[in-house]
PDB file of N, CA and C in Angstrom:
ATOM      1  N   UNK A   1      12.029  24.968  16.143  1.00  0.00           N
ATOM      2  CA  UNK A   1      10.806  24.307  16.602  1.00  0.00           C
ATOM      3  C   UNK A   1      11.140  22.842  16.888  1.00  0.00           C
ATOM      4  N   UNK A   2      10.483  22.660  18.074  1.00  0.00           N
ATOM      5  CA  UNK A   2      11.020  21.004  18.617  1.00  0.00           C
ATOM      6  C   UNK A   2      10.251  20.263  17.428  1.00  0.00           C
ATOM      7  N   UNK A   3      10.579  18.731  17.678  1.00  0.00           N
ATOM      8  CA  UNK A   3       9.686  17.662  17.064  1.00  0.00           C
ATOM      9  C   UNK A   3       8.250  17.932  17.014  1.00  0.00           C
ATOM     10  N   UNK A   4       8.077  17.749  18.345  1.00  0.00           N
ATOM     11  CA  UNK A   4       7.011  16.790  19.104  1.00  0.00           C
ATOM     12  C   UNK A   4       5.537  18.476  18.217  1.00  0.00           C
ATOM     13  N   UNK A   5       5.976  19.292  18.425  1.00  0.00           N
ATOM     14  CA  UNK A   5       5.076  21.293  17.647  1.00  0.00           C
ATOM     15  C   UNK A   5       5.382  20.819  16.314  1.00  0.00           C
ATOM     16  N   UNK A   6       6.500  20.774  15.543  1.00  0.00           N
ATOM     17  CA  UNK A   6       6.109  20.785  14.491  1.00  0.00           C
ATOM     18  C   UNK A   6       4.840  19.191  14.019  1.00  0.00           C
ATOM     19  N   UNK A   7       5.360  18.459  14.941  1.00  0.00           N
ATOM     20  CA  UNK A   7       4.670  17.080  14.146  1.00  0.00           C
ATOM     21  C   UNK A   7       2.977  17.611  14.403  1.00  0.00           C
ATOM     22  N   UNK A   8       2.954  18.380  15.904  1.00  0.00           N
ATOM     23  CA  UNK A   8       1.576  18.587  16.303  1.00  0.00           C
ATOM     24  C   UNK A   8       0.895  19.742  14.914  1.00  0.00           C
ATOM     25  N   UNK A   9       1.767  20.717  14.475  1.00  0.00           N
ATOM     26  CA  UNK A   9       1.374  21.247  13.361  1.00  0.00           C
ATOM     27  C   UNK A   9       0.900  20.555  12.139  1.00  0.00           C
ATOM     28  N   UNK A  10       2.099  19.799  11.836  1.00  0.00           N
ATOM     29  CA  UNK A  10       1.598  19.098  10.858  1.00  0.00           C
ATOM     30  C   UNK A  10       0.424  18.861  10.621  1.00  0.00           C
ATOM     31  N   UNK A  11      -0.271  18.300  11.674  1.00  0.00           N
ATOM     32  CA  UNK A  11      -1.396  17.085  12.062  1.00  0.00           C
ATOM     33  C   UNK A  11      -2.576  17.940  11.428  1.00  0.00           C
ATOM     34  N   UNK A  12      -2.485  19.280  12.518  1.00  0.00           N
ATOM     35  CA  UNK A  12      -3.687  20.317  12.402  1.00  0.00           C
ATOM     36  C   UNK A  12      -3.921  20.716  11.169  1.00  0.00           C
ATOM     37  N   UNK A  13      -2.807  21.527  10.652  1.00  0.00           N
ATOM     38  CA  UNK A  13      -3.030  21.910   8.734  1.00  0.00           C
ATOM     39  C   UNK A  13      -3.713  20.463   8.055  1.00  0.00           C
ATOM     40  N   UNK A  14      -3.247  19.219   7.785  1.00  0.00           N
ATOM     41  CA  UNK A  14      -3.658  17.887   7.681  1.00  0.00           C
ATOM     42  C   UNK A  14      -5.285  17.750   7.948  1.00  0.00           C
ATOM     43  N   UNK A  15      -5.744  17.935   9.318  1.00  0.00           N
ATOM     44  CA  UNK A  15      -6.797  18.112   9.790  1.00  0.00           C
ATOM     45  C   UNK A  15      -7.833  19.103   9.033  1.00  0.00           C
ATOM     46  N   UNK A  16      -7.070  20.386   8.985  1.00  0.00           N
ATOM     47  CA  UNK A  16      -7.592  21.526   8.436  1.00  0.00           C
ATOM     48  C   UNK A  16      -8.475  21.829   6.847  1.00  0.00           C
ATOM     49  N   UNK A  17      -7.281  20.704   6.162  1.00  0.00           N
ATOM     50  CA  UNK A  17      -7.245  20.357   5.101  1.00  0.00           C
ATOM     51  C   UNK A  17      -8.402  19.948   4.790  1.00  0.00           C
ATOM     52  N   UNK A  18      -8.751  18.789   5.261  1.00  0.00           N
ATOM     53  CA  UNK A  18      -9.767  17.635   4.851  1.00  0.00           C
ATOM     54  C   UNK A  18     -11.398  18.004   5.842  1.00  0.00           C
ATOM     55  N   UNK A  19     -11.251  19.697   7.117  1.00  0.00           N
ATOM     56  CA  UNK A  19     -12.228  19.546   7.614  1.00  0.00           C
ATOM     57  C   UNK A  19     -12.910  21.213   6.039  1.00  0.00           C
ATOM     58  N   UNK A  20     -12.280  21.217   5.130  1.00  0.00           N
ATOM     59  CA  UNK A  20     -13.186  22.390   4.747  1.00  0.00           C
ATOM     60  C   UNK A  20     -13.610  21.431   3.363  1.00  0.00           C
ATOM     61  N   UNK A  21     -13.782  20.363   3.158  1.00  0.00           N
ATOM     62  CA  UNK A  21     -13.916  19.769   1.803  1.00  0.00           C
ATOM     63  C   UNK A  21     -16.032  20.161   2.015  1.00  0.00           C
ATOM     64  N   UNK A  22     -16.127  20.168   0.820  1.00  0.00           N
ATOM     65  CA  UNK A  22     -17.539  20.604   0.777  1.00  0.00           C
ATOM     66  C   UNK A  22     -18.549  19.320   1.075  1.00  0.00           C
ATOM     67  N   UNK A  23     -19.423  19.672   1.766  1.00  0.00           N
ATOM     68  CA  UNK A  23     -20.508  18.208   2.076  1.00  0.00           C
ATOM     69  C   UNK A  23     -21.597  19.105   1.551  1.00  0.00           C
ATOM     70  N   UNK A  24     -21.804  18.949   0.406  1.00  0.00           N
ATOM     71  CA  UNK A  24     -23.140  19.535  -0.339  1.00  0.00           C
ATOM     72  C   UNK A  24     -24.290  18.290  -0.264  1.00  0.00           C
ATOM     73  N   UNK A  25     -23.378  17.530   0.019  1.00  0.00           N
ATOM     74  CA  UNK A  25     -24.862  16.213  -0.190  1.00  0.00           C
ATOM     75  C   UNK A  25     -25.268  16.201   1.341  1.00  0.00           C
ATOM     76  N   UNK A  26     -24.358  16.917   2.910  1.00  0.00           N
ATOM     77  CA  UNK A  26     -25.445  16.681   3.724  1.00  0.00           C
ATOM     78  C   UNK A  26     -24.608  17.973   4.623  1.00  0.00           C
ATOM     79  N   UNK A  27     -25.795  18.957   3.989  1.00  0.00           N
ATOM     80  CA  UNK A  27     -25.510  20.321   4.556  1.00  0.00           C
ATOM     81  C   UNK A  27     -25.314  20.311   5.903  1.00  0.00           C
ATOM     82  N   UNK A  28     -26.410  19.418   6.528  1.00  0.00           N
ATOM     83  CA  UNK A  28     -26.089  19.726   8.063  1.00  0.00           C
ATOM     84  C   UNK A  28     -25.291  19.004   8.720  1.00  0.00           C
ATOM     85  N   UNK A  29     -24.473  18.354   8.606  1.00  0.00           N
ATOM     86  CA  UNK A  29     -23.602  17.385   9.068  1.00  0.00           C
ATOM     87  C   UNK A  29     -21.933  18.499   8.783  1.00  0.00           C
ATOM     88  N   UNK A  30     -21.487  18.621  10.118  1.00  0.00           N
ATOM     89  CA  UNK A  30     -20.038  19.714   9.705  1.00  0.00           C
ATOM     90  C   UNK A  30     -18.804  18.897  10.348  1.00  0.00           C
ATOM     91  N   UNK A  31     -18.538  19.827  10.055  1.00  0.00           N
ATOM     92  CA  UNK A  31     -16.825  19.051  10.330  1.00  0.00           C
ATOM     93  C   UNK A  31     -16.019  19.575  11.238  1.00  0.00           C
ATOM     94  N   UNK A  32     -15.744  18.565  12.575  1.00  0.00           N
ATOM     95  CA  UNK A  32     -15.208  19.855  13.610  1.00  0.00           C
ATOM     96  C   UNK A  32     -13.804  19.115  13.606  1.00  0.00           C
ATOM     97  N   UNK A  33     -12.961  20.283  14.263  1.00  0.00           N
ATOM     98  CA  UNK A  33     -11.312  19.417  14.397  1.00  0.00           C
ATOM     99  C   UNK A  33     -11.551  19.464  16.259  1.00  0.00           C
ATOM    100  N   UNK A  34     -10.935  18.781  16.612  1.00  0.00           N
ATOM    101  CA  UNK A  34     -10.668  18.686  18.321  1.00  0.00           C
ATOM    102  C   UNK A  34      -9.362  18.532  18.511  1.00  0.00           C
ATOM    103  N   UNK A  35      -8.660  19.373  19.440  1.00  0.00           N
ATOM    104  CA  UNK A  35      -7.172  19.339  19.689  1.00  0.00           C
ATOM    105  C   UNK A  35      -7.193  19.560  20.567  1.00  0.00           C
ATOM    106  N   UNK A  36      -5.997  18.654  21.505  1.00  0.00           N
ATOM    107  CA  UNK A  36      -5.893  18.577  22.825  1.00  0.00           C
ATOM    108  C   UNK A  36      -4.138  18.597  22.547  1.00  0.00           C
ATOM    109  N   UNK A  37      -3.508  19.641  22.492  1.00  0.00           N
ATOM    110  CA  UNK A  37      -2.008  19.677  22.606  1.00  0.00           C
ATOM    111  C   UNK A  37      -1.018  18.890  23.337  1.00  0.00           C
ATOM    112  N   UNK A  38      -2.341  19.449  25.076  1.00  0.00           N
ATOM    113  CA  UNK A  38      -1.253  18.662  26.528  1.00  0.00           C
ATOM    114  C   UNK A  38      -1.618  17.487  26.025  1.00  0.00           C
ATOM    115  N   UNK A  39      -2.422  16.509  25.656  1.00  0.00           N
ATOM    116  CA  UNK A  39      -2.305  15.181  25.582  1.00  0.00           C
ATOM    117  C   UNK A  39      -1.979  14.292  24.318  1.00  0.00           C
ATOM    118  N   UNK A  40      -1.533  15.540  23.341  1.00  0.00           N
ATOM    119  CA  UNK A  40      -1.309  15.026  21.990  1.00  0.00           C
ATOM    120  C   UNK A  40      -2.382  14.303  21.055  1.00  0.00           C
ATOM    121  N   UNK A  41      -3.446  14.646  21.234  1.00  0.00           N
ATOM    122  CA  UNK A  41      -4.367  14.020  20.743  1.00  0.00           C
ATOM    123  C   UNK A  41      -5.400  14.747  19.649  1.00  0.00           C
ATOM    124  N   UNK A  42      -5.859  14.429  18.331  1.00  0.00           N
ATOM    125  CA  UNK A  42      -6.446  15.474  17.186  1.00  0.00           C
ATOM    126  C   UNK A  42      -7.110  14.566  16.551  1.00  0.00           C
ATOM    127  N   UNK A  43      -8.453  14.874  16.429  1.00  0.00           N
ATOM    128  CA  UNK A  43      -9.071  14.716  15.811  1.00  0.00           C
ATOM    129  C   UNK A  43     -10.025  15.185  14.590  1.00  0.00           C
ATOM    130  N   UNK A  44     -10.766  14.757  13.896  1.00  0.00           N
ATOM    131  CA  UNK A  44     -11.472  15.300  12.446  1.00  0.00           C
ATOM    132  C   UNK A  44     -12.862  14.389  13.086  1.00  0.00           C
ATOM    133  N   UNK A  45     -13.864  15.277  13.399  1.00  0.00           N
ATOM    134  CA  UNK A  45     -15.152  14.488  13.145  1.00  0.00           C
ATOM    135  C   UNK A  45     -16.030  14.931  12.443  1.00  0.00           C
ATOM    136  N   UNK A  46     -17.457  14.380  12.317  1.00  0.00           N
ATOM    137  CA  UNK A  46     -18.234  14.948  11.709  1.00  0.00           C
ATOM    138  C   UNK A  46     -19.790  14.769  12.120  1.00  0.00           C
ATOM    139  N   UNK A  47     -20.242  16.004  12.459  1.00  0.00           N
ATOM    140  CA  UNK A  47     -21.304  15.579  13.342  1.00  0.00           C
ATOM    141  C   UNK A  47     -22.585  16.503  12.966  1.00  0.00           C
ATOM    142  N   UNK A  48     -23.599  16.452  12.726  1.00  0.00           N
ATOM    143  CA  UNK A  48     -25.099  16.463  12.600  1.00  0.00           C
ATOM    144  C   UNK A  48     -26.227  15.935  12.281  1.00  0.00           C
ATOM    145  N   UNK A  49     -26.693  16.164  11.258  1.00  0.00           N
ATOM    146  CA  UNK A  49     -28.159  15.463  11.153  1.00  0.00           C
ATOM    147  C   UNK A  49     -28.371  15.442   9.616  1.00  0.00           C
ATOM    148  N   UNK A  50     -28.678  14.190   9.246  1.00  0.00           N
ATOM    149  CA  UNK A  50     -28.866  13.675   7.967  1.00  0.00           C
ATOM    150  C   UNK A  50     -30.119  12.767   7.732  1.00  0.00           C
ATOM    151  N   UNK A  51     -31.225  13.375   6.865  1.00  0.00           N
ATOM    152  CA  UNK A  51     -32.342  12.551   6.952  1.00  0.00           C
ATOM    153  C   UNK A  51     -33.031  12.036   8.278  1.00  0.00           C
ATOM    154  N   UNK A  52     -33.156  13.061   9.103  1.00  0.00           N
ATOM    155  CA  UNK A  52     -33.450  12.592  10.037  1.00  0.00           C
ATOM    156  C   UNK A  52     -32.615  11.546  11.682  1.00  0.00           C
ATOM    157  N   UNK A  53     -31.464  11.132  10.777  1.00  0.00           N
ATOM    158  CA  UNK A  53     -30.704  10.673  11.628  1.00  0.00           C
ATOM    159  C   UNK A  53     -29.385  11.342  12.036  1.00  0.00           C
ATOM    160  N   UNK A  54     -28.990  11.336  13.631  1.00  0.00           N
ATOM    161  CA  UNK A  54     -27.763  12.093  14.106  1.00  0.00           C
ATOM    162  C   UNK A  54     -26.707  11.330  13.595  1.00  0.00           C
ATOM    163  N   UNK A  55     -25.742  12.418  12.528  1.00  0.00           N
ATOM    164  CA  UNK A  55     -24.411  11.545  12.519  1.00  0.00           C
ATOM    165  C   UNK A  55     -23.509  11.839  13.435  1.00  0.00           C
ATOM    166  N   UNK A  56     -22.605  11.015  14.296  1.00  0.00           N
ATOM    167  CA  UNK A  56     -21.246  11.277  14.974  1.00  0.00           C
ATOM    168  C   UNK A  56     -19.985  10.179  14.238  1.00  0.00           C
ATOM    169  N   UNK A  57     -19.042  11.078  13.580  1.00  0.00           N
ATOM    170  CA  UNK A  57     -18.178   9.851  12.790  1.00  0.00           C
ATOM    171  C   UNK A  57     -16.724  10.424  13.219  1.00  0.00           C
ATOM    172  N   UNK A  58     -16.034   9.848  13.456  1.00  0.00           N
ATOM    173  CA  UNK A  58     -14.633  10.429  13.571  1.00  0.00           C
ATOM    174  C   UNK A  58     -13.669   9.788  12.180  1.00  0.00           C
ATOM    175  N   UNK A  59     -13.554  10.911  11.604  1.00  0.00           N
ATOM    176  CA  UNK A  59     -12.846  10.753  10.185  1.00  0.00           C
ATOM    177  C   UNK A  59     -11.325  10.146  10.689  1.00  0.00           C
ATOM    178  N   UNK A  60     -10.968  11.100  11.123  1.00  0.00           N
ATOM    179  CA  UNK A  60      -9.167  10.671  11.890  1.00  0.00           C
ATOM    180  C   UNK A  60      -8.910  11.054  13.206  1.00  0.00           C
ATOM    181  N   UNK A  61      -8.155   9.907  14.020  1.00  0.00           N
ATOM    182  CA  UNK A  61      -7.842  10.303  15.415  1.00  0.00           C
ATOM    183  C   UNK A  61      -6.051  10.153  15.304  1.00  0.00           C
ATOM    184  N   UNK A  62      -5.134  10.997  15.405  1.00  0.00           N
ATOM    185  CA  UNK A  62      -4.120  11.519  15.233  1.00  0.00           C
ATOM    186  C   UNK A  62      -3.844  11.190  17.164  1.00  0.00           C
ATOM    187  N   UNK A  63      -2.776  10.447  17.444  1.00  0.00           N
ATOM    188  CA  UNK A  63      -2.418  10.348  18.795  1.00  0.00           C
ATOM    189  C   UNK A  63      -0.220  10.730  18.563  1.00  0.00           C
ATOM    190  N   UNK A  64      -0.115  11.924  19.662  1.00  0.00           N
ATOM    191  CA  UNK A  64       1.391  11.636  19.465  1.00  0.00           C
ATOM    192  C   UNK A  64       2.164  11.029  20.549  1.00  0.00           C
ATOM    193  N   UNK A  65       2.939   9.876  20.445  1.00  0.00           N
ATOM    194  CA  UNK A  65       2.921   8.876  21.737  1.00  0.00           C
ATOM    195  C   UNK A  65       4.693   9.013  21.669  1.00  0.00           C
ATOM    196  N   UNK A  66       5.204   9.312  22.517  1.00  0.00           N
ATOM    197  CA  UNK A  66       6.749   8.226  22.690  1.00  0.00           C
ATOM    198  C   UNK A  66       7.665   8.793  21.194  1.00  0.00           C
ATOM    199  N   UNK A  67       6.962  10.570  21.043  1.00  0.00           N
ATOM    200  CA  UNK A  67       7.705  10.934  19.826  1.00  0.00           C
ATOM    201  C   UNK A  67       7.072  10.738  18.795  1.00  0.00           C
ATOM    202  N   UNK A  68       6.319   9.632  18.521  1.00  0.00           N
ATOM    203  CA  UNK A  68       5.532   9.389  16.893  1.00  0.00           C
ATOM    204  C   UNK A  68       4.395   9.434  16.847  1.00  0.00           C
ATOM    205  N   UNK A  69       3.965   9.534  15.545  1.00  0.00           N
ATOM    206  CA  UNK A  69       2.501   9.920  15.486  1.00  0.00           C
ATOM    207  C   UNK A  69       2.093   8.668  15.065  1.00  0.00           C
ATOM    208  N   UNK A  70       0.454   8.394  15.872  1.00  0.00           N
ATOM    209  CA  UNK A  70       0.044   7.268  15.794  1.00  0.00           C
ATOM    210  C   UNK A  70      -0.921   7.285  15.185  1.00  0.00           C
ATOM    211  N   UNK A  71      -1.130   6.619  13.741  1.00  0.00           N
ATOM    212  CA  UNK A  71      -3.096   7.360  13.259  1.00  0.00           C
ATOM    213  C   UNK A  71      -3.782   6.418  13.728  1.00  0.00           C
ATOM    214  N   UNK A  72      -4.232   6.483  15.305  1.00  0.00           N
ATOM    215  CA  UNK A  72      -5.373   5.564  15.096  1.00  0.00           C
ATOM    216  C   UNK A  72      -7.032   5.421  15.069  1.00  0.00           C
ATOM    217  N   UNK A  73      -7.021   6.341  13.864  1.00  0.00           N
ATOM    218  CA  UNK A  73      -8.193   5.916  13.608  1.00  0.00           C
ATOM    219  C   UNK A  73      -8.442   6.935  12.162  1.00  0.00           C
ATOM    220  N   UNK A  74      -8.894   5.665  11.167  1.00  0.00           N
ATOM    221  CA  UNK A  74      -8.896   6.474   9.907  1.00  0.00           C
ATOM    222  C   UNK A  74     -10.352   6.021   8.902  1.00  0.00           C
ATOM    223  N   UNK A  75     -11.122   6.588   8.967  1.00  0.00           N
ATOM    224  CA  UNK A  75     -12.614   5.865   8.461  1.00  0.00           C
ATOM    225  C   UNK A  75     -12.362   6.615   7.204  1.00  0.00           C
ATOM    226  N   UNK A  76     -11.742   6.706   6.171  1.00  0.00           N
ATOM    227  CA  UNK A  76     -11.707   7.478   5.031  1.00  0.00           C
ATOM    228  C   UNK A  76     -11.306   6.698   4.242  1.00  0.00           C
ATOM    229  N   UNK A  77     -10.859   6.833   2.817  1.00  0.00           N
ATOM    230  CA  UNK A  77     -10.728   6.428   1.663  1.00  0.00           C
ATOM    231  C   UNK A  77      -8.733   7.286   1.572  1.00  0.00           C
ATOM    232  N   UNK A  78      -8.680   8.143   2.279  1.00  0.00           N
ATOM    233  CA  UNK A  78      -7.314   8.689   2.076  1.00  0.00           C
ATOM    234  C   UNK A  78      -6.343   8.569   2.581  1.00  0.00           C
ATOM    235  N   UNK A  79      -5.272   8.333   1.861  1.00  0.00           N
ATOM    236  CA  UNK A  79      -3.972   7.540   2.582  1.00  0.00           C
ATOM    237  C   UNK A  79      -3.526   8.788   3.360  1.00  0.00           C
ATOM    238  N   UNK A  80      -3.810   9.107   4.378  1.00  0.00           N
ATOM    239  CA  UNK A  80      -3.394  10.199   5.700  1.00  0.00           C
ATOM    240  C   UNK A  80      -1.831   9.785   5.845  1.00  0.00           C
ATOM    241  N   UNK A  81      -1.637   8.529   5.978  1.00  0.00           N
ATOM    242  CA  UNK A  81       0.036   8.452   6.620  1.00  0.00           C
ATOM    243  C   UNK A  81       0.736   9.256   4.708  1.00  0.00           C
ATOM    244  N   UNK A  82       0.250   9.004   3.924  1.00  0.00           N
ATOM    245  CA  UNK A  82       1.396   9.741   2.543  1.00  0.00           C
ATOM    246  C   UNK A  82       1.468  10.792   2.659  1.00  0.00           C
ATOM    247  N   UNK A  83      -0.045  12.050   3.289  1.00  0.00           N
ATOM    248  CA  UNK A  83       0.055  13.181   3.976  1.00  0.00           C
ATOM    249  C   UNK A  83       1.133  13.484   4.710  1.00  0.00           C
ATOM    250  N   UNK A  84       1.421  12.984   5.936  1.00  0.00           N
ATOM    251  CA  UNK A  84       2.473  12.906   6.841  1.00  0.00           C
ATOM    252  C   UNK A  84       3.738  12.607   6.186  1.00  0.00           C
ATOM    253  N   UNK A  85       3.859  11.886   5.073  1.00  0.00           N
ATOM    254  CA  UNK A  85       5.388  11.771   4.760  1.00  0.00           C
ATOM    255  C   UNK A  85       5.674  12.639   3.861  1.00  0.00           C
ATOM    256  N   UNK A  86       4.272  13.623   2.847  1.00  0.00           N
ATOM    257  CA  UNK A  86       4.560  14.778   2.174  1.00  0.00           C
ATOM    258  C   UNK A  86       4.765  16.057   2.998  1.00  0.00           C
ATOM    259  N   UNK A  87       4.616  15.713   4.574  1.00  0.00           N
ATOM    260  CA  UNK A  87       5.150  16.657   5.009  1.00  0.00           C
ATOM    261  C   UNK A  87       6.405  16.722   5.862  1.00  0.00           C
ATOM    262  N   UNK A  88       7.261  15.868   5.387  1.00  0.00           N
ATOM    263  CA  UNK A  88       8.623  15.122   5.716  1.00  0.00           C
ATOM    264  C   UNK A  88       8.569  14.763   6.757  1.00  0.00           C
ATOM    265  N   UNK A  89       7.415  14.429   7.788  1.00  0.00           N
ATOM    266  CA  UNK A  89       7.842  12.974   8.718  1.00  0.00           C
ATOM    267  C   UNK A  89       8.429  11.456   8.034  1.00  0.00           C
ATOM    268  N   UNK A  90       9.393  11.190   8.658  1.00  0.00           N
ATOM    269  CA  UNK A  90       9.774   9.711   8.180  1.00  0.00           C
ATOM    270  C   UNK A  90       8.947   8.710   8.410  1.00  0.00           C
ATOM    271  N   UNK A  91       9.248   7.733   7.474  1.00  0.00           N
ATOM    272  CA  UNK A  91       8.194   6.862   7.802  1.00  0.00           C
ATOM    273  C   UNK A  91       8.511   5.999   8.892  1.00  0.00           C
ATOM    274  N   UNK A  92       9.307   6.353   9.846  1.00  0.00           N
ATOM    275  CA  UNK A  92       9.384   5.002  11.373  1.00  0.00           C
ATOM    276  C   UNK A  92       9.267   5.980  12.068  1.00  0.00           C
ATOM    277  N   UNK A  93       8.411   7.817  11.889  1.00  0.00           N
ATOM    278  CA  UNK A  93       7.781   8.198  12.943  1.00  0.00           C
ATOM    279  C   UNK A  93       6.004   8.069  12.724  1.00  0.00           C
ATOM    280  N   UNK A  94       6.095   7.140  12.245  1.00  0.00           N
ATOM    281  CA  UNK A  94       4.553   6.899  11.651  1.00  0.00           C
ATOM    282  C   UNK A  94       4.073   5.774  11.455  1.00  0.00           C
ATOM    283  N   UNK A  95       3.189   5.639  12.842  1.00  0.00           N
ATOM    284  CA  UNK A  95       2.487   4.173  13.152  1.00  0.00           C
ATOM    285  C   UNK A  95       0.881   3.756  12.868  1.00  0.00           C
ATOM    286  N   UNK A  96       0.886   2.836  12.238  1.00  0.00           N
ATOM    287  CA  UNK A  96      -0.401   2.810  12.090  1.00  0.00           C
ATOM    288  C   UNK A  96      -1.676   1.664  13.146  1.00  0.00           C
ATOM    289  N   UNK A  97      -2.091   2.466  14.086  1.00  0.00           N
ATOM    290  CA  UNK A  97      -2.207   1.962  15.167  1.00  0.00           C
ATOM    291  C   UNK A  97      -3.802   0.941  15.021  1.00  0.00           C
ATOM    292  N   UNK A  98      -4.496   1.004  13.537  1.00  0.00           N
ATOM    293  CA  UNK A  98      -5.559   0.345  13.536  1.00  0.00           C
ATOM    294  C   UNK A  98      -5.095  -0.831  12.541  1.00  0.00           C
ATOM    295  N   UNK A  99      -3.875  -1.249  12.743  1.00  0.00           N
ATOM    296  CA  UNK A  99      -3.509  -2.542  12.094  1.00  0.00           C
ATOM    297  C   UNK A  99      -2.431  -3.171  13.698  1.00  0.00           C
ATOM    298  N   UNK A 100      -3.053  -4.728  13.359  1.00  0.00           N
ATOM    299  CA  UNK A 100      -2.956  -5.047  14.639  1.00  0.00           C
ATOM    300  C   UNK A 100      -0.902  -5.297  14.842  1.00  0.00           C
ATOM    301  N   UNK A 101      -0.302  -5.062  15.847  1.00  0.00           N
ATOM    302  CA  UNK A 101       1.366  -5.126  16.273  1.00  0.00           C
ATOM    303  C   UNK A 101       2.109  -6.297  14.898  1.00  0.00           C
ATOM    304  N   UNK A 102       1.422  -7.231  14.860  1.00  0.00           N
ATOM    305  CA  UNK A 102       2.054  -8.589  14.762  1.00  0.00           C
ATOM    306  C   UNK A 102       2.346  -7.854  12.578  1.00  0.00           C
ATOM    307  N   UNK A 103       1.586  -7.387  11.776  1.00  0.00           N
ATOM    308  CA  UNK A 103       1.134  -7.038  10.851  1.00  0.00           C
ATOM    309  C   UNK A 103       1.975  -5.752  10.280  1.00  0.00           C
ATOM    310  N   UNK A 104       1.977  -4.819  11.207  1.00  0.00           N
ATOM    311  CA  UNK A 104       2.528  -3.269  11.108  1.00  0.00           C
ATOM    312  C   UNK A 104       4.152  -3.214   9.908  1.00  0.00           C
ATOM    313  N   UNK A 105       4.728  -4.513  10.286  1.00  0.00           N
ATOM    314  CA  UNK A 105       5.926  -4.407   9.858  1.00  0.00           C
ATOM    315  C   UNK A 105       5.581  -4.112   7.829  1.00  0.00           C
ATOM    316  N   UNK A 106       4.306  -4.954   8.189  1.00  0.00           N
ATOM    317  CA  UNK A 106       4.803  -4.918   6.519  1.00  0.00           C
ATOM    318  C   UNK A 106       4.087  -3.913   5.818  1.00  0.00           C
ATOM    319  N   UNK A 107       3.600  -2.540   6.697  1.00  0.00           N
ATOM    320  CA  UNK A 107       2.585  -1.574   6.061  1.00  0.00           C
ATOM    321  C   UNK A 107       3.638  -0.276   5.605  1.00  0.00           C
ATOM    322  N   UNK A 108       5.104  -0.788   6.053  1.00  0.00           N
ATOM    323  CA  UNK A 108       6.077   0.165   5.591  1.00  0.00           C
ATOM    324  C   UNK A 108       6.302   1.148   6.517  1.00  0.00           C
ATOM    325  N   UNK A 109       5.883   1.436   6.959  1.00  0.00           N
ATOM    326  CA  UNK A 109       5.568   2.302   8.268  1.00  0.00           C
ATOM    327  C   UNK A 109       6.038   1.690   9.803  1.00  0.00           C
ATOM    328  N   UNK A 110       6.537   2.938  10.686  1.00  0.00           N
ATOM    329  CA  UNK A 110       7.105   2.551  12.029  1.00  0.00           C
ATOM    330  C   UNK A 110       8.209   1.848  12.812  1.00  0.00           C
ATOM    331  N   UNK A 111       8.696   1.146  11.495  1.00  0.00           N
ATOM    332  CA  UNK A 111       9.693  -0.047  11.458  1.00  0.00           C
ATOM    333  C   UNK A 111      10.739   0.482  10.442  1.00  0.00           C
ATOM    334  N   UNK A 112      11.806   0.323  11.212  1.00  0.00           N
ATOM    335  CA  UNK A 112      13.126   1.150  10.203  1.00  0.00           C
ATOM    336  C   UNK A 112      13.215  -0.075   8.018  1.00  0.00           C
ATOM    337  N   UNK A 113      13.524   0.339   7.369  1.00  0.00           N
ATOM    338  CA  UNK A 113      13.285  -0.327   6.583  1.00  0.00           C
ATOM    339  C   UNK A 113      13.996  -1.271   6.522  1.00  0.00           C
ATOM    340  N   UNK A 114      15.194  -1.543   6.975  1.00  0.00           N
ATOM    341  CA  UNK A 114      15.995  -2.597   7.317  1.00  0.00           C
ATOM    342  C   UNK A 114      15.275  -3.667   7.610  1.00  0.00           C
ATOM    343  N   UNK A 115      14.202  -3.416   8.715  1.00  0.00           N
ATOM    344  CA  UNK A 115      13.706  -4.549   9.267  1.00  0.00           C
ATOM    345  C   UNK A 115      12.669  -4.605   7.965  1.00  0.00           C
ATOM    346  N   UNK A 116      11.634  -4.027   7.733  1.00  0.00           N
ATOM    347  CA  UNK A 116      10.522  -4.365   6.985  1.00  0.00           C
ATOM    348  C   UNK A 116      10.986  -4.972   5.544  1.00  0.00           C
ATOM    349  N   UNK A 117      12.285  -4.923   5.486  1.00  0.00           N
ATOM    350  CA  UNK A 117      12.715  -5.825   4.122  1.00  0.00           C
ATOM    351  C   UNK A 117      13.627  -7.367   4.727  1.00  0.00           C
ATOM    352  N   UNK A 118      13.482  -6.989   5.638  1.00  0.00           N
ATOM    353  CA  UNK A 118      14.461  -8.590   6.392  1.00  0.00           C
ATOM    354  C   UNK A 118      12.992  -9.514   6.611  1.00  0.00           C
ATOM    355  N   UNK A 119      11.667  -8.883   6.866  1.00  0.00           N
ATOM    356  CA  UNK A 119      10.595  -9.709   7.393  1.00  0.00           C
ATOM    357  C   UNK A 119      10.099 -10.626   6.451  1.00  0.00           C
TER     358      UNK A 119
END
């Protein structure tokens, strides 16, 4: 199996994972995954109706760019990139794209460790 399938696997089980957790406190609000393979792109949202108001939230947006996986976008409490490295991606195929370029070096991630200990 190439990279680019297994990393896209990864993502989905990952995805899979966190879309069956129980929402007993807001029954109608569910959890959909969205996968777009040709464009490398996966998401976790969560979308219905709570007290009257429509929720639309995107838990995680999973992008695979130039070989690596990019999380950008993580509205949760859970470290998603330790996911990815318990499923033996390295950590310089794993960018964290909602921390701004200048910053990234020192989140351990994306940057060979050589550099993130020279910075």
């Amino acid at each position: 199996m190439d990279k680019i399938t297994q990393y896209q696997q990864n993502i989905i089980e990952i995805l899979k994972a966190h879309a069956c957790y129980n929402r007993s406190i807001t029954p109608n609000v569910t959890s959909q995954i969205v996968i777009d393979r040709e464009n490398n792109h996966f998401m976790l949202l969560s979308v219905g109706w709570h007290q009257n108001q429509f929720i639309y939230n995107v838990a995680f947006h999973f992008a695979i760019l130039e070989g690596k996986i990019w999380i950008q976008q993580n509205n949760t409490d859970i470290l998603v990139a330790d996911e990815l490295l318990q499923c033996g991606i390295p950590a310089i195929d794993i960018i964290l794209g909602f921390i701004p370029p200048n910053l990234r070096i020192y989140s351990g991630f994306g940057t060979p460790i050589e550099s993130s200990k020279a910075a």
